[in-house]
Protein backbone atom coordinates (compact mmCIF):
# COMPACT_ATOMS: atom_id res chain seq x y z
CA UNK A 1 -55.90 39.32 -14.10
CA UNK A 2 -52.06 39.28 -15.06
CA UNK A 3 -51.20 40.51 -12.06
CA UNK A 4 -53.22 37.38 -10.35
CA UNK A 5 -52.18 34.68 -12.92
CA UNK A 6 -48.24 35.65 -11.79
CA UNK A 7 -49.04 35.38 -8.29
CA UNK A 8 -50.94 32.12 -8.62
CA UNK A 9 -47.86 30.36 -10.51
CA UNK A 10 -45.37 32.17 -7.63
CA UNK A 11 -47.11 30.43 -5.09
CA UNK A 12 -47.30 26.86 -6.99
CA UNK A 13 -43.37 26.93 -7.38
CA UNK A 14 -42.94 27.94 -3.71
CA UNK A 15 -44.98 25.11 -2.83
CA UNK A 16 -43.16 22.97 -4.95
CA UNK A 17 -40.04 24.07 -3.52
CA UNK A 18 -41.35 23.63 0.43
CA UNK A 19 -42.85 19.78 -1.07
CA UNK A 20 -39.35 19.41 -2.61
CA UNK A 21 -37.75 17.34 0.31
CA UNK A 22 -34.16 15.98 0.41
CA UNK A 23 -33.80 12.12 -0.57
CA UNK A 24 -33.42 10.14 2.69
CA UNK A 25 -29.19 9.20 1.43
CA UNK A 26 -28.72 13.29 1.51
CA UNK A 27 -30.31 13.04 4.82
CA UNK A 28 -28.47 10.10 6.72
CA UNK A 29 -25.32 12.21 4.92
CA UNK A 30 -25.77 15.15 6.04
CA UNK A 31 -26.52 13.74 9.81
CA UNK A 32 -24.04 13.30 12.38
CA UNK A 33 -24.97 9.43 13.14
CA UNK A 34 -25.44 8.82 8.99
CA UNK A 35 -21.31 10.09 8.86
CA UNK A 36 -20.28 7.77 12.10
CA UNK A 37 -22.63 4.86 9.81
CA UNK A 38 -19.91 5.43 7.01
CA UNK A 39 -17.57 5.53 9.22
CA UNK A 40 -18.28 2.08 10.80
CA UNK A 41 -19.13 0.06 7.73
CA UNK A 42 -16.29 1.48 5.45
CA UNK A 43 -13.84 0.48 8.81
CA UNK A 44 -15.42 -3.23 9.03
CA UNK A 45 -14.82 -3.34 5.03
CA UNK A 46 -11.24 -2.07 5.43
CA UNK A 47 -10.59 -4.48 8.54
CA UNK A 48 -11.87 -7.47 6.38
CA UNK A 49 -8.95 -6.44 3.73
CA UNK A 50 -6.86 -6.30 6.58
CA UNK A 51 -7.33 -9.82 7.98
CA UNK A 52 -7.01 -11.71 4.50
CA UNK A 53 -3.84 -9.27 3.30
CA UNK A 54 -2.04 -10.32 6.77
CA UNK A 55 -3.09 -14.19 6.36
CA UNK A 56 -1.21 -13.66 2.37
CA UNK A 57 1.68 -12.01 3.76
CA UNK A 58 2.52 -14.78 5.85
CA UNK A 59 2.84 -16.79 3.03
CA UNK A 60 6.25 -15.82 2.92
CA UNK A 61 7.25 -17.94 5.60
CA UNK A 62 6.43 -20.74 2.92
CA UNK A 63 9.24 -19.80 0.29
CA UNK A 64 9.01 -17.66 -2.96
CA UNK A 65 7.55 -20.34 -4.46
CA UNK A 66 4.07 -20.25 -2.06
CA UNK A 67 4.39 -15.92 -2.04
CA UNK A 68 4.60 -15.45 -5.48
CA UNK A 69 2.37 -18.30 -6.07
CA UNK A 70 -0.64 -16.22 -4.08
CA UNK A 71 0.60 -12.67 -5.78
CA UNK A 72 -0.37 -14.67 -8.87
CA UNK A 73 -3.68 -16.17 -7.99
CA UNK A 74 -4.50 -12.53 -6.70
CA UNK A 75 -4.45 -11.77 -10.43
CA UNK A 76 -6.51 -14.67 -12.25
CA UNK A 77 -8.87 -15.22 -9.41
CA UNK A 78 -12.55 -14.70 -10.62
CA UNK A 79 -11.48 -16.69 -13.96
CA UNK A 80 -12.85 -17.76 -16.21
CA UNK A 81 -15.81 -15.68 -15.21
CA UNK A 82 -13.84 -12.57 -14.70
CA UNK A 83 -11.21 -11.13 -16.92
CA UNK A 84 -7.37 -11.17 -15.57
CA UNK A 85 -7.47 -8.88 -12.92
CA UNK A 86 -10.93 -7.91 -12.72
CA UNK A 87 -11.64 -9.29 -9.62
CA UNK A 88 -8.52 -7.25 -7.83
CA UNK A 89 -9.25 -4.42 -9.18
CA UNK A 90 -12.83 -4.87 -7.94
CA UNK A 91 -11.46 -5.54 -4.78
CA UNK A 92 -8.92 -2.31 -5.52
CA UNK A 93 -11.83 0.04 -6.25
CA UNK A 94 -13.88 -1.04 -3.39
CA UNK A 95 -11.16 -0.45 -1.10
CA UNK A 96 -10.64 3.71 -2.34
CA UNK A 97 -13.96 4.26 -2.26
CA UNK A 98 -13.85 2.65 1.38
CA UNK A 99 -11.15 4.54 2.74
CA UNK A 100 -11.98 7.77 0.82
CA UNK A 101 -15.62 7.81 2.64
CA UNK A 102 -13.67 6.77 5.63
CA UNK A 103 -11.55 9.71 5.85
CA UNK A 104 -13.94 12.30 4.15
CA UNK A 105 -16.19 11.55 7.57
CA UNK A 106 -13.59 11.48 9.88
CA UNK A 107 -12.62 15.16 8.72
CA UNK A 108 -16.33 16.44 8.77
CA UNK A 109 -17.10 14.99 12.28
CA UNK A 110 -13.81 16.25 13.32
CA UNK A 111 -14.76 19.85 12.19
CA UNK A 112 -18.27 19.59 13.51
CA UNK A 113 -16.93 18.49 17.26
CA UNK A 114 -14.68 21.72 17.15
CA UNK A 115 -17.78 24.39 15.81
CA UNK A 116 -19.77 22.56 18.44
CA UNK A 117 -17.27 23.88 21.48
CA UNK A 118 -15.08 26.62 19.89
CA UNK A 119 -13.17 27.35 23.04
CA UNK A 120 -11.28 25.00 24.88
CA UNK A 121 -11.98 23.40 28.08
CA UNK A 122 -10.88 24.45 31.18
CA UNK A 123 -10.01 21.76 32.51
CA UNK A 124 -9.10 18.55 29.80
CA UNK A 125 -11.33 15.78 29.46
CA UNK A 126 -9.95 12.73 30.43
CA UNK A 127 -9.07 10.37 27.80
CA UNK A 128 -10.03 6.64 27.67
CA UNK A 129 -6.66 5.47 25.99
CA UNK A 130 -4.00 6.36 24.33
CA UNK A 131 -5.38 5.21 20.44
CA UNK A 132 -8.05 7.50 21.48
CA UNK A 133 -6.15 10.60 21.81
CA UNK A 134 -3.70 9.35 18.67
CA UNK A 135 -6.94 8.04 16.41
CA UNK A 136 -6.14 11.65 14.07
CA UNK A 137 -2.78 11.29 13.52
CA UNK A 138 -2.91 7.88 13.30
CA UNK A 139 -5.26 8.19 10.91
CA UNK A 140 -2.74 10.51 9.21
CA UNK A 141 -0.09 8.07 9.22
CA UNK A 142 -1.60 5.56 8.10
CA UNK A 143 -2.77 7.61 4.67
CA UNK A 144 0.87 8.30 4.16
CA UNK A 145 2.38 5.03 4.65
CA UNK A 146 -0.62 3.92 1.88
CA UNK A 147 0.68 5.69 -0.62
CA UNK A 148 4.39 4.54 0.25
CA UNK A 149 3.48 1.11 0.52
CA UNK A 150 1.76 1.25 -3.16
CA UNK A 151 4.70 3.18 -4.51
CA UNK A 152 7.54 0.71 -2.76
CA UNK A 153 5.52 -2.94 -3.89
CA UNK A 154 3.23 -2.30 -6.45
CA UNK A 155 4.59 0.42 -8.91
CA UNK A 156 8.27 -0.24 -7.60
CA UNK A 157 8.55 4.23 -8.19
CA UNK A 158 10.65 3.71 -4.16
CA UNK A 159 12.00 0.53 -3.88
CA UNK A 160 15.32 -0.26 -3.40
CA UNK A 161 17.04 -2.53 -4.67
CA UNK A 162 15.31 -2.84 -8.44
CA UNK A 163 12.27 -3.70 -8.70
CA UNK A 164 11.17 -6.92 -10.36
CA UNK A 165 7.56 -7.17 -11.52
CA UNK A 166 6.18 -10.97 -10.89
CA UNK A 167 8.86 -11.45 -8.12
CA UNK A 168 6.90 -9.96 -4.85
CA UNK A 169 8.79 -12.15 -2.73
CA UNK A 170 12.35 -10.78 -3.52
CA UNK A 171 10.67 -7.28 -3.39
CA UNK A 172 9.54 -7.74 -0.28
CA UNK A 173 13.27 -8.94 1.11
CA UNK A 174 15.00 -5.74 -1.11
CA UNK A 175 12.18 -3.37 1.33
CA UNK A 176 12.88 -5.23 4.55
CA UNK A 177 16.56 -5.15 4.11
CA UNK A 178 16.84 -1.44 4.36
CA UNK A 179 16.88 0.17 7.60
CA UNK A 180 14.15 2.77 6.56
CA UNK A 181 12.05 0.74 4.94
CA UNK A 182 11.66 -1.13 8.25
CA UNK A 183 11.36 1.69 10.55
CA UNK A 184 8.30 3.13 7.69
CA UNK A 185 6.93 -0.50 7.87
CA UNK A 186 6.97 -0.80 11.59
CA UNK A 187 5.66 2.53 12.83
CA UNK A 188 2.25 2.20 10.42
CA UNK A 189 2.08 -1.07 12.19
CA UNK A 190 1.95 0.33 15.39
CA UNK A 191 -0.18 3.18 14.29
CA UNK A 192 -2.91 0.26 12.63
CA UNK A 193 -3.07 -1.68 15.93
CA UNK A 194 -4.13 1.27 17.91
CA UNK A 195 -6.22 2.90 15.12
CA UNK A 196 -7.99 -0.90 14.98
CA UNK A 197 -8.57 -1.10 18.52
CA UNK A 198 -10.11 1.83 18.83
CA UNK A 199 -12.05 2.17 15.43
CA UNK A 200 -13.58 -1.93 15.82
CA UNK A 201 -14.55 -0.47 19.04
CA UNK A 202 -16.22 2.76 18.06
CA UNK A 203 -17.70 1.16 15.12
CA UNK A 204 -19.59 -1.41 17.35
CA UNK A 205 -20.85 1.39 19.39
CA UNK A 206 -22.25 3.08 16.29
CA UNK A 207 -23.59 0.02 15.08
CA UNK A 208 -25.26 -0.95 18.55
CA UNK A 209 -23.71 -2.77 21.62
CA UNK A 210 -26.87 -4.33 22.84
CA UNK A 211 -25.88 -5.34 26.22
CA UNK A 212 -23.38 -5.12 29.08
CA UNK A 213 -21.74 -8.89 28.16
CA UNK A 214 -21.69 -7.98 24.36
CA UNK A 215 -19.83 -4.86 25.56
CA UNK A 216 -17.29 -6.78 27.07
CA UNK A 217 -16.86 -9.44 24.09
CA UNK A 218 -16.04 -6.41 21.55
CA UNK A 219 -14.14 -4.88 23.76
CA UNK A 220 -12.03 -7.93 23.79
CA UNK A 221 -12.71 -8.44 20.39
CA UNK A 222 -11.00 -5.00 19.32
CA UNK A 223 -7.85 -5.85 21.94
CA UNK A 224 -7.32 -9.41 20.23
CA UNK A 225 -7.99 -8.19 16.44
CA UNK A 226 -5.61 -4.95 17.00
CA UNK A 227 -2.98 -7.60 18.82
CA UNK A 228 -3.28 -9.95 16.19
CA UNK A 229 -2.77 -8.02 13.41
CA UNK A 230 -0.01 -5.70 14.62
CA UNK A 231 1.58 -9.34 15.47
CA UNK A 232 1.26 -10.33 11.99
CA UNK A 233 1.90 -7.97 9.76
CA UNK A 234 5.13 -7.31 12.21
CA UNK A 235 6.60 -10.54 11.70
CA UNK A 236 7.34 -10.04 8.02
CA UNK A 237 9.93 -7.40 8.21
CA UNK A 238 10.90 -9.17 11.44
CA UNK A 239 11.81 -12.57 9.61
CA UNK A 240 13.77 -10.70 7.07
CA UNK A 241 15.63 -8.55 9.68
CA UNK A 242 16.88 -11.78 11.39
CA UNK A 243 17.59 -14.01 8.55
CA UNK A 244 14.39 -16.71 8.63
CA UNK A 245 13.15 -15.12 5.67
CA UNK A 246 15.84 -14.27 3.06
């Protein structure tokens, strides 16, 4: 009778256990399409942040006045609701947890592709464009020049020139006045315009095309958005380089 009760209760917990199924986030996780999901949304939410931080930067073609005018309002916007900067730090925390999803995909797809063909190729695949074959290393670069850019104009740790909290403007002419802090500045640039071109692309194709002549608008979408905002964010350090902005 023992010997039966034991076996009756080992069979309820390895029913249990079969019953037991994953929840359907562990699933669309642990899928290939669920990671390139991530990937896409976390890229539109990243590309949103990109669009309004290029439309502030060119505030600096207004005077100090106008730039450090919108570095302020960054920090009391949400009040009276929202406590002094609540809302940017909302918008800061948002922003890790987007690229940290972003780049914690973009690592596991990248190591399932390669355990799906461990040998190489004979002959290499053709590629459809350059950002395609540079999307890793871009991706790279653009993770390191993160963490320089926070370091140089928001903790001040590498900038040159002394760093003045509440001035952004004349922190932003100290960075662009130094030959490396351009050449930093201008590369991740580059690297963003063909990691944007690609990724808006990709991310649409995750997220469903539809149709041949929806194809072709995000196709052109992705050329215009990774032109425009290369253009942009370029014509900061350009403006300081040749004396409009000093």
């Amino acid at each position: 009778m023992a010997l039966a009760t034991r076996t009756d209760r080992k069979q309820r917990t390895d029913r249990k256990q079969t019953d037991r199924r994953p929840s359907l986030v562990r699933t669309l996780w642990a899928s290939t399409i669920g990671k390139k999901t991530v990937m896409a949304v976390s890229g539109l939410i990243m590309l949103g942040y990109l669009v309004a931080h290029m439309f502030g930067n060119l505030k600096i073609f207004f005077g100090a006045t106008e730039f450090n005018g919108y570095a302020h309002w960054l920090r009391t916007m949400g009040e009276p609701i929202l406590h002094y900067e609540w809302a940017l730090w909302i918008v800061r925390l948002v922003l890790v947890a987007a690229v940290v999803l972003h780049a914690v995909c973009a690592y596991q797809l990248s190591r399932r592709d390669l355990a799906a063909r461990p040998t190489g190729y004979a002959h290499k695949r053709r590629r459809a464009s350059y950002a395609t074959r540079t999307m890793r290393w871009g991706g790279v670069i653009l993770a390191l020049f993160i963490v320089w850019h926070i370091l140089d104009l928001t903790t001040g740790t590498v900038h040159s020139g002394g760093f003045q909290p509440g001035h952004p403007y004349q922190n932003v002419i100290d960075t662009f006045s130094t030959w490396y802090g351009n050449a930093v500045y201008l590369l991740a640039m580059l690297a963003l315009g063909l990691h944007v071109r690609h990724g808006f692309w990709s991310a649409a194709q995750t997220l469903g095309v539809g149709s041949a002549t929806r194809e072709r608008v995000l196709k052109a979408t992705a050329n215009l958005l990774a032109l425009v905002l290369t253009a942009g964010f370029i014509a900061v350090p350009v403006a300081v380089m040749t004396g409009v902005v000093s």
